[in-house]
N, C-alpha and C. Protein backbone atom coordinates (compact mmCIF):
# COMPACT_ATOMS: atom_id res chain seq x y z
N UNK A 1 92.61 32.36 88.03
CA UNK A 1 92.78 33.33 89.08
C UNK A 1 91.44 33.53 89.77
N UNK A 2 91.43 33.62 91.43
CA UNK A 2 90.36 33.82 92.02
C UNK A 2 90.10 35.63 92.00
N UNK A 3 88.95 35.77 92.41
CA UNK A 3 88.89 36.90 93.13
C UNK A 3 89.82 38.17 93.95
N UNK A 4 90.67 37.16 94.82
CA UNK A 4 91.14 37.97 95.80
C UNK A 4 92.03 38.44 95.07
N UNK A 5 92.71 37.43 94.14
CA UNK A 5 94.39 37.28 93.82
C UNK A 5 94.36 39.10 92.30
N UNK A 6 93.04 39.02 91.90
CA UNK A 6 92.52 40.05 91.57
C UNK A 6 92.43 41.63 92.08
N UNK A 7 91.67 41.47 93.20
CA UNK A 7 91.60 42.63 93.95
C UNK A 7 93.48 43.08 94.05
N UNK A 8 94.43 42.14 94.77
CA UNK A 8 95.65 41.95 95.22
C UNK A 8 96.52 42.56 93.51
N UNK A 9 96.31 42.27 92.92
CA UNK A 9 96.35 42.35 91.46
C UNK A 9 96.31 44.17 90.92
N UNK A 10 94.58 44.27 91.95
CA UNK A 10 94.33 46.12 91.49
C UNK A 10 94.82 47.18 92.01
N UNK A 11 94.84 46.57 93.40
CA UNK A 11 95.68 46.98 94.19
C UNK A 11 97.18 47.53 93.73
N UNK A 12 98.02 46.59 93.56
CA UNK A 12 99.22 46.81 93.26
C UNK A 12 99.44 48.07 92.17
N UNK A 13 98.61 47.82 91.07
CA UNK A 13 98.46 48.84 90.13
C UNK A 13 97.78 49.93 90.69
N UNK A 14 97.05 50.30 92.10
CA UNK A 14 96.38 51.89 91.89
C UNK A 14 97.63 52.45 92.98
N UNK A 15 98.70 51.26 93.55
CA UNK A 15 99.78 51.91 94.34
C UNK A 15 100.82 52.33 93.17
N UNK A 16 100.60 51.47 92.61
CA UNK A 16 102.12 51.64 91.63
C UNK A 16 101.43 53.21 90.74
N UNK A 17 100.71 53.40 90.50
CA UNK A 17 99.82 54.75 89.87
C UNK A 17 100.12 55.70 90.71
N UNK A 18 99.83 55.85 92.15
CA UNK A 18 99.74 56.77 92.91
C UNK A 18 101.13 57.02 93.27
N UNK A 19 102.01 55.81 93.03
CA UNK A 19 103.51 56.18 93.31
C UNK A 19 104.27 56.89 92.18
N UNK A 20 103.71 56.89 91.04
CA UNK A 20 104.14 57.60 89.71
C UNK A 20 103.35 58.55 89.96
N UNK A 21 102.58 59.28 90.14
CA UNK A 21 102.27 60.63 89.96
C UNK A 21 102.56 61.43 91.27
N UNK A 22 102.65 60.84 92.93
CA UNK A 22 103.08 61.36 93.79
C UNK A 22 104.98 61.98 93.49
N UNK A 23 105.26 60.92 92.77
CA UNK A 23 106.94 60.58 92.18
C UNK A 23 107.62 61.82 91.16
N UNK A 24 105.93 61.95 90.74
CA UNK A 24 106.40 62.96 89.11
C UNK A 24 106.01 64.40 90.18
N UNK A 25 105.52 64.62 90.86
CA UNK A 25 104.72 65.71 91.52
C UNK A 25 105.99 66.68 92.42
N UNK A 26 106.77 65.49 93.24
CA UNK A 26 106.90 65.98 94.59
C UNK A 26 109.07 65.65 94.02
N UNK A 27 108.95 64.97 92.87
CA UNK A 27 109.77 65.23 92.22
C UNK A 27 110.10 66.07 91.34
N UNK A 28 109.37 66.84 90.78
CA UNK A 28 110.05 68.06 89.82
C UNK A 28 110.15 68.98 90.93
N UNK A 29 109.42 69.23 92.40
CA UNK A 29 110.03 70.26 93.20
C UNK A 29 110.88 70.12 93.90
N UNK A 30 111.33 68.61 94.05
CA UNK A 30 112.78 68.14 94.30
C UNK A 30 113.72 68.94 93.40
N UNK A 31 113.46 68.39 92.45
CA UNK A 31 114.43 68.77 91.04
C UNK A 31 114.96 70.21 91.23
N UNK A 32 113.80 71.26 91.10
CA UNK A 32 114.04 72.42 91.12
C UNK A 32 114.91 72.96 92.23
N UNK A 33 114.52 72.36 93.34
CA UNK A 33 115.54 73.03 94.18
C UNK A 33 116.60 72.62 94.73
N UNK A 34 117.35 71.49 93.87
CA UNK A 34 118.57 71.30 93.68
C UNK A 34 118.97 71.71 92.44
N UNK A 35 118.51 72.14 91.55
CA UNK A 35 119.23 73.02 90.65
C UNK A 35 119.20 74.55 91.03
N UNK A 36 118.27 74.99 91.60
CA UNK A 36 118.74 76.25 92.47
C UNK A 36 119.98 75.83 93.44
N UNK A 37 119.64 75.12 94.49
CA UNK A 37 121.34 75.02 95.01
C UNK A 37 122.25 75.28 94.44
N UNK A 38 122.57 74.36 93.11
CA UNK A 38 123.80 74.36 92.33
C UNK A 38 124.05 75.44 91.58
N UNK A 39 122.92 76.31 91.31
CA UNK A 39 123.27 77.14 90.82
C UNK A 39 124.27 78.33 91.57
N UNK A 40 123.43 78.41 92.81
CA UNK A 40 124.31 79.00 93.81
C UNK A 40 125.93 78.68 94.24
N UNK A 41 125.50 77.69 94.06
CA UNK A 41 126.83 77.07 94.52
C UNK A 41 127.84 77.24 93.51
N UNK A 42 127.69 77.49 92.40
CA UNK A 42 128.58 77.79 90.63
C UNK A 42 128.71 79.00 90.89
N UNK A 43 127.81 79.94 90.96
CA UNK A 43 128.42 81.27 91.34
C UNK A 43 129.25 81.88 92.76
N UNK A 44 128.93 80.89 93.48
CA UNK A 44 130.11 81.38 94.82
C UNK A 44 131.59 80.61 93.98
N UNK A 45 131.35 79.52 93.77
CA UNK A 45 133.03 78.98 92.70
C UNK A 45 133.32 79.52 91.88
N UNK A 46 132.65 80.13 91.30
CA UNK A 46 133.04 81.27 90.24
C UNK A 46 133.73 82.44 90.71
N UNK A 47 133.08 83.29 91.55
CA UNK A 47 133.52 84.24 92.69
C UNK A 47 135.09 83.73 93.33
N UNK A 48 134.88 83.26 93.89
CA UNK A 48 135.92 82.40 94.40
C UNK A 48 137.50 82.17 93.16
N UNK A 49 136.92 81.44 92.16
CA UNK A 49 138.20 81.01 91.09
C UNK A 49 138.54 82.51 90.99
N UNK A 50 137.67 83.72 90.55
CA UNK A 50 138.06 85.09 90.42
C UNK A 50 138.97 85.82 91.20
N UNK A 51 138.95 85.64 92.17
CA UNK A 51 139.62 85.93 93.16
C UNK A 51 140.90 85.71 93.50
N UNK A 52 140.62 84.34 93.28
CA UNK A 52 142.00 83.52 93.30
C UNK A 52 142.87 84.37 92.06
N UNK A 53 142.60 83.80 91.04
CA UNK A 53 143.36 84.43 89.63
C UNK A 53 143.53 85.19 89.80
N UNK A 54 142.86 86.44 90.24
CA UNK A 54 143.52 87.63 89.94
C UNK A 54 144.51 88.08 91.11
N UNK A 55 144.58 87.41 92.51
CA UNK A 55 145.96 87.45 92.96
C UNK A 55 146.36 86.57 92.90
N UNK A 56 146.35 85.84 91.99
CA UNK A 56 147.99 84.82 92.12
C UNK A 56 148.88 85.41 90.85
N UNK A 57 147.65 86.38 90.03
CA UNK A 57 148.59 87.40 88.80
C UNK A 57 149.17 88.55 89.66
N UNK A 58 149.12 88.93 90.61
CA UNK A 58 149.50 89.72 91.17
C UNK A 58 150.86 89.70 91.79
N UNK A 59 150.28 88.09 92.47
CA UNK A 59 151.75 87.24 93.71
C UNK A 59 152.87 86.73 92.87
N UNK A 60 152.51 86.80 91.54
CA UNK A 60 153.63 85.80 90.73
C UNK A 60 154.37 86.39 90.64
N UNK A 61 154.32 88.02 90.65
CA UNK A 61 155.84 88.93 90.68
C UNK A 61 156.34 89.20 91.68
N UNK A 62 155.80 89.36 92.35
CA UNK A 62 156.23 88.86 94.10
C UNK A 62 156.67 88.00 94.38
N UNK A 63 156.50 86.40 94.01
CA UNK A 63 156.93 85.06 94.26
C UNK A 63 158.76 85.40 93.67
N UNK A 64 158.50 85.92 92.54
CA UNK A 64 159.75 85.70 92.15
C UNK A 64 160.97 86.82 92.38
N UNK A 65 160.26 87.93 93.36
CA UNK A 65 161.46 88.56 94.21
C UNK A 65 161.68 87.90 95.56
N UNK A 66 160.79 87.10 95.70
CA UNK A 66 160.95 86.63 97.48
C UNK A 66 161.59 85.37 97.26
N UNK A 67 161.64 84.82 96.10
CA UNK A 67 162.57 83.95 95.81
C UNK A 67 163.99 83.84 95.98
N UNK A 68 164.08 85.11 95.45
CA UNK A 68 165.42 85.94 94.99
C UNK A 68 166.11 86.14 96.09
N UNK A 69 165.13 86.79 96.95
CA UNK A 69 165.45 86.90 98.35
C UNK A 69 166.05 85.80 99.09
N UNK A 70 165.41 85.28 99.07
CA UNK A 70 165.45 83.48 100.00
C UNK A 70 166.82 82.92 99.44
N UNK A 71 167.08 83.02 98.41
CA UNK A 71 168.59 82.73 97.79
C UNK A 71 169.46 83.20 98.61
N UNK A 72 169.26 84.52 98.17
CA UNK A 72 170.31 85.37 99.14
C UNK A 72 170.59 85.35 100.52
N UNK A 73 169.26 84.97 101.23
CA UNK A 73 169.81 84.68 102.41
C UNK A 73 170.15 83.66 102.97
N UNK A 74 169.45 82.70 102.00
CA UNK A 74 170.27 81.41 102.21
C UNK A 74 171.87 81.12 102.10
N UNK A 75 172.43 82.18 100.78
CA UNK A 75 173.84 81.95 100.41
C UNK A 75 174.45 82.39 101.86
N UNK A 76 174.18 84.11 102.02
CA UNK A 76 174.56 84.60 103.16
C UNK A 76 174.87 83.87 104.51
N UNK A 77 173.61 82.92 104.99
CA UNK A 77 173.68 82.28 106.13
C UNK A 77 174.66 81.19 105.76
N UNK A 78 175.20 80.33 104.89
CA UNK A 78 176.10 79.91 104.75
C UNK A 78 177.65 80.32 104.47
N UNK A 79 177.61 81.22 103.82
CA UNK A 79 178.88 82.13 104.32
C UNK A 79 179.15 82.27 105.73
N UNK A 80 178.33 82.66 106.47
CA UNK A 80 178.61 83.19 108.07
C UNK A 80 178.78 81.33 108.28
N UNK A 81 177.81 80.24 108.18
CA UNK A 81 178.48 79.08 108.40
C UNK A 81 179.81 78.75 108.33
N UNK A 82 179.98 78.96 107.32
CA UNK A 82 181.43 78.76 106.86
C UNK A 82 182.27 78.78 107.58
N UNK A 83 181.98 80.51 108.07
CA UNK A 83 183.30 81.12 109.03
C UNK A 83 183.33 80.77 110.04
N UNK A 84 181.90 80.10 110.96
CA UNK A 84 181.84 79.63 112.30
C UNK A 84 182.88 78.41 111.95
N UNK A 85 182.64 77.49 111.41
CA UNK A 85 183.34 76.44 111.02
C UNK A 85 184.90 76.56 111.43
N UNK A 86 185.25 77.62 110.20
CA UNK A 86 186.69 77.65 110.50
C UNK A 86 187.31 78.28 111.14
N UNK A 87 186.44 79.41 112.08
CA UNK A 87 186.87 79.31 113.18
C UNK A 87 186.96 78.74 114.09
N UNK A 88 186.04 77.66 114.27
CA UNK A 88 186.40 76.58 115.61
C UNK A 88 187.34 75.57 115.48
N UNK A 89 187.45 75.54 113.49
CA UNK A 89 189.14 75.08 113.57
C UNK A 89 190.24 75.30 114.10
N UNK A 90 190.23 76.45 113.96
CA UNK A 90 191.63 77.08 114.37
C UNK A 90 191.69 77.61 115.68
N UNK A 91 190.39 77.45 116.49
CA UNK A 91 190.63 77.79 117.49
C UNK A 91 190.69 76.11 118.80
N UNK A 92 190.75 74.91 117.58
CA UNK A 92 191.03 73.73 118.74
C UNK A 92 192.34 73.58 118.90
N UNK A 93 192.72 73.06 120.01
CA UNK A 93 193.92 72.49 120.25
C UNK A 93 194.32 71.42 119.97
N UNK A 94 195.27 71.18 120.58
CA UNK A 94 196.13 69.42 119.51
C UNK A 94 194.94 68.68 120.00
N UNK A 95 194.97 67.81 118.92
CA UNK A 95 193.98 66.63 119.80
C UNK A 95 194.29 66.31 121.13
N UNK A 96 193.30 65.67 121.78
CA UNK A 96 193.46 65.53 123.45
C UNK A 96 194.13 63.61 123.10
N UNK A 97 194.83 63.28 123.92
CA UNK A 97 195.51 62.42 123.93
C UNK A 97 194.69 60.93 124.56
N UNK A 98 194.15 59.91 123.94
CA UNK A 98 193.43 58.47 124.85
C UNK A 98 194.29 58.08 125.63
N UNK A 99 193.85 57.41 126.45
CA UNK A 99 194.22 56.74 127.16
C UNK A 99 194.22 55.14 126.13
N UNK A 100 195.70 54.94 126.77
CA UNK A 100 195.79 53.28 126.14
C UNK A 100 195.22 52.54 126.56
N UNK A 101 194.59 51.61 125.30
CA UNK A 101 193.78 50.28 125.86
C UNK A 101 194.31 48.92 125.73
N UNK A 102 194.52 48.65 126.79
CA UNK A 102 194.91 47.35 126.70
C UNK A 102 194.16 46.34 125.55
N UNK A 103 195.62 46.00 124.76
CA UNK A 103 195.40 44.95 124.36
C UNK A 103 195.99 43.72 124.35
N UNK A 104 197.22 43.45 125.00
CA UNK A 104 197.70 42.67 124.92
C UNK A 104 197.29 41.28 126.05
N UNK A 105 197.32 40.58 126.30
CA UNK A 105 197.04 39.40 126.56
C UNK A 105 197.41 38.31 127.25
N UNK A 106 197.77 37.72 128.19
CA UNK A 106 198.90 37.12 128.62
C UNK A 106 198.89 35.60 127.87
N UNK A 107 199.38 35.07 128.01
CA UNK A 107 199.50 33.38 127.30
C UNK A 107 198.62 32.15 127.77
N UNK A 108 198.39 32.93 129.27
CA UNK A 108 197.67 31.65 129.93
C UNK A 108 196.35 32.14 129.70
N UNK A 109 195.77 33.19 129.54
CA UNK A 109 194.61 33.38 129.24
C UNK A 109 193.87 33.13 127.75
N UNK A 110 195.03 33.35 126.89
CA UNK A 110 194.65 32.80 125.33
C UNK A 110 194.91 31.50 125.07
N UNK A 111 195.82 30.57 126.31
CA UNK A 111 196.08 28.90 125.95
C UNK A 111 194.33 28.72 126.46
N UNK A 112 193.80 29.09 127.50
CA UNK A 112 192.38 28.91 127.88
C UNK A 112 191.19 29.15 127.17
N UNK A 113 191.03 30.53 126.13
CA UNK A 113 190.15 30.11 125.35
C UNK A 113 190.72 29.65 124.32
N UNK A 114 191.27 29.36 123.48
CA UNK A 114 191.40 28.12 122.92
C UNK A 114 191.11 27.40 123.01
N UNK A 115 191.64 26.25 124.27
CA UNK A 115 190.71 25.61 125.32
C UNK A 115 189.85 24.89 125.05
N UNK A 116 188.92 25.95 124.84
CA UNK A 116 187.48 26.38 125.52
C UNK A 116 186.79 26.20 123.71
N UNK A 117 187.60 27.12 122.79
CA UNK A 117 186.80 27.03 121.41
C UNK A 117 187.02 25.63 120.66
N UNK A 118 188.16 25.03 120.94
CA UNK A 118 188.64 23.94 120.63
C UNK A 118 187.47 22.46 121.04
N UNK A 119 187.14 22.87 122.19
CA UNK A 119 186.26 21.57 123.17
C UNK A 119 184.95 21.91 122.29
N UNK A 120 184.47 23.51 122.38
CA UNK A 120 183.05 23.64 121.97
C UNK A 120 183.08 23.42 120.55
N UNK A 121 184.17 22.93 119.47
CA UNK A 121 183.55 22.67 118.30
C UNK A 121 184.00 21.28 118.48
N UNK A 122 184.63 20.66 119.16
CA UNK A 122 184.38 19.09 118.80
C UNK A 122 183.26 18.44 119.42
N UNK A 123 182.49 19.23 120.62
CA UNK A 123 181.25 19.09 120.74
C UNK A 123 179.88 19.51 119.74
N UNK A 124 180.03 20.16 118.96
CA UNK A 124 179.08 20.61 118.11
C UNK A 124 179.52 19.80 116.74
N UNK A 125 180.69 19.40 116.30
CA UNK A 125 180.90 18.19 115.42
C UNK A 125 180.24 17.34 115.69
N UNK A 126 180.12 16.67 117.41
CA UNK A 126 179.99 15.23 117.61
C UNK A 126 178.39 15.17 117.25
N UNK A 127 177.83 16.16 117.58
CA UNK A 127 176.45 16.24 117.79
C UNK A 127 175.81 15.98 116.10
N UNK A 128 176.08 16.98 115.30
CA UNK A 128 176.32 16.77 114.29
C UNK A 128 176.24 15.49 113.18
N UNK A 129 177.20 14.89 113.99
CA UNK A 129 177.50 13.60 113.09
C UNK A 129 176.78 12.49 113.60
N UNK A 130 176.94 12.48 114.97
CA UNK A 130 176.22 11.49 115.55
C UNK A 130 174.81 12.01 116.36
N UNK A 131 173.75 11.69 115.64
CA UNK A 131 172.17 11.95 116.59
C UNK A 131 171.80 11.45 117.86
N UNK A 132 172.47 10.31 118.20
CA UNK A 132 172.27 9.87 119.32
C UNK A 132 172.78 11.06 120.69
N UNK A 133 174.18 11.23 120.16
CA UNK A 133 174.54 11.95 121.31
C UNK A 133 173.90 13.28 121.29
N UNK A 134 173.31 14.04 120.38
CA UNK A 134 172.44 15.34 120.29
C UNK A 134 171.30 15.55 120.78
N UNK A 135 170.91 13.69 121.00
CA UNK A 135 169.26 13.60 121.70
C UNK A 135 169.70 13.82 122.91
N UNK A 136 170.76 12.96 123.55
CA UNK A 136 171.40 12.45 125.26
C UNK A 136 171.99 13.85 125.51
N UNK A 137 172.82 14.76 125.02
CA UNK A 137 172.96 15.90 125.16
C UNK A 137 171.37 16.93 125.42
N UNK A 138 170.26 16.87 124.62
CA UNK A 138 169.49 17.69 124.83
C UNK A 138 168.80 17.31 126.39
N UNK A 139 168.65 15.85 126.53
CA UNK A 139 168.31 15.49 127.43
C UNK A 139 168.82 16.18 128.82
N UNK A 140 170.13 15.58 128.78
CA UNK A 140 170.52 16.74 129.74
C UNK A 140 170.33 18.11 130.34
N UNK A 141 169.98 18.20 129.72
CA UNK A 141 169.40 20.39 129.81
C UNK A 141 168.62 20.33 130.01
């Protein structure tokens, strides 16, 4: 080792020194005042959970008359359903009467598609079976 690689050498060690005791220094007053934070911060959650608990011991006998409640008016509002119901039964009239829909058909119009379904599957057979005519067919189009 030369000289320099030395100095470069002492160097490193009086940074790495000054970074451990700047580290230990400026770190324990780090330290401290994040454990003051937290401390604060445990006693507002503490405060807080207190609070909570002691009305939700309060609301829980409450919860379970407004419950009670909510039943009841739920049953109630379905009763009065009920009756809307069957009264708009009894207050419809005969059913209203459709109009007829044609369905019937005449002969010459069902000999035609027939026709028509008859041609389009012996064309989709031919194609089918034979590739040639499926190419000369696509061609076409």
């Amino acid at each position: 080792m030369n000289g320099i690689e030395m100095f470069a050498l002492a160097g490193y060690a009086m940074v790495a020194v000054a970074g451990f005791v700047l580290g230990t220094i400026f770190g324990q007053r780090l330290a401290s005042d994040v454990q003051s934070i937290l401390r604060a911060l445990e006693s507002r959650v503490a405060s807080v959970e207190g609070s909570v608990s002691a009305t939700t011991a309060a609301a829980s006998t409450s919860a379970v008359v407004t419950s009670a409640d909510a039943i009841e008016h739920h049953a109630a509002a379905t009763t009065q359903l009920a009756a809307a119901v069957a009264q708009h039964v009894a207050s419809t009239t005969a059913p209203v009467a459709l109009a007829p829909v044609a369905t019937a058909m005449n002969a010459a119009t069902l000999a035609a598609l027939q026709a028509e379904l008859t041609a389009r599957r012996a064309s989709y057979h031919a194609k089918q079976t034979n590739p040639a005519a499926q190419t000369a067919a696509s061609a076409k189009s």
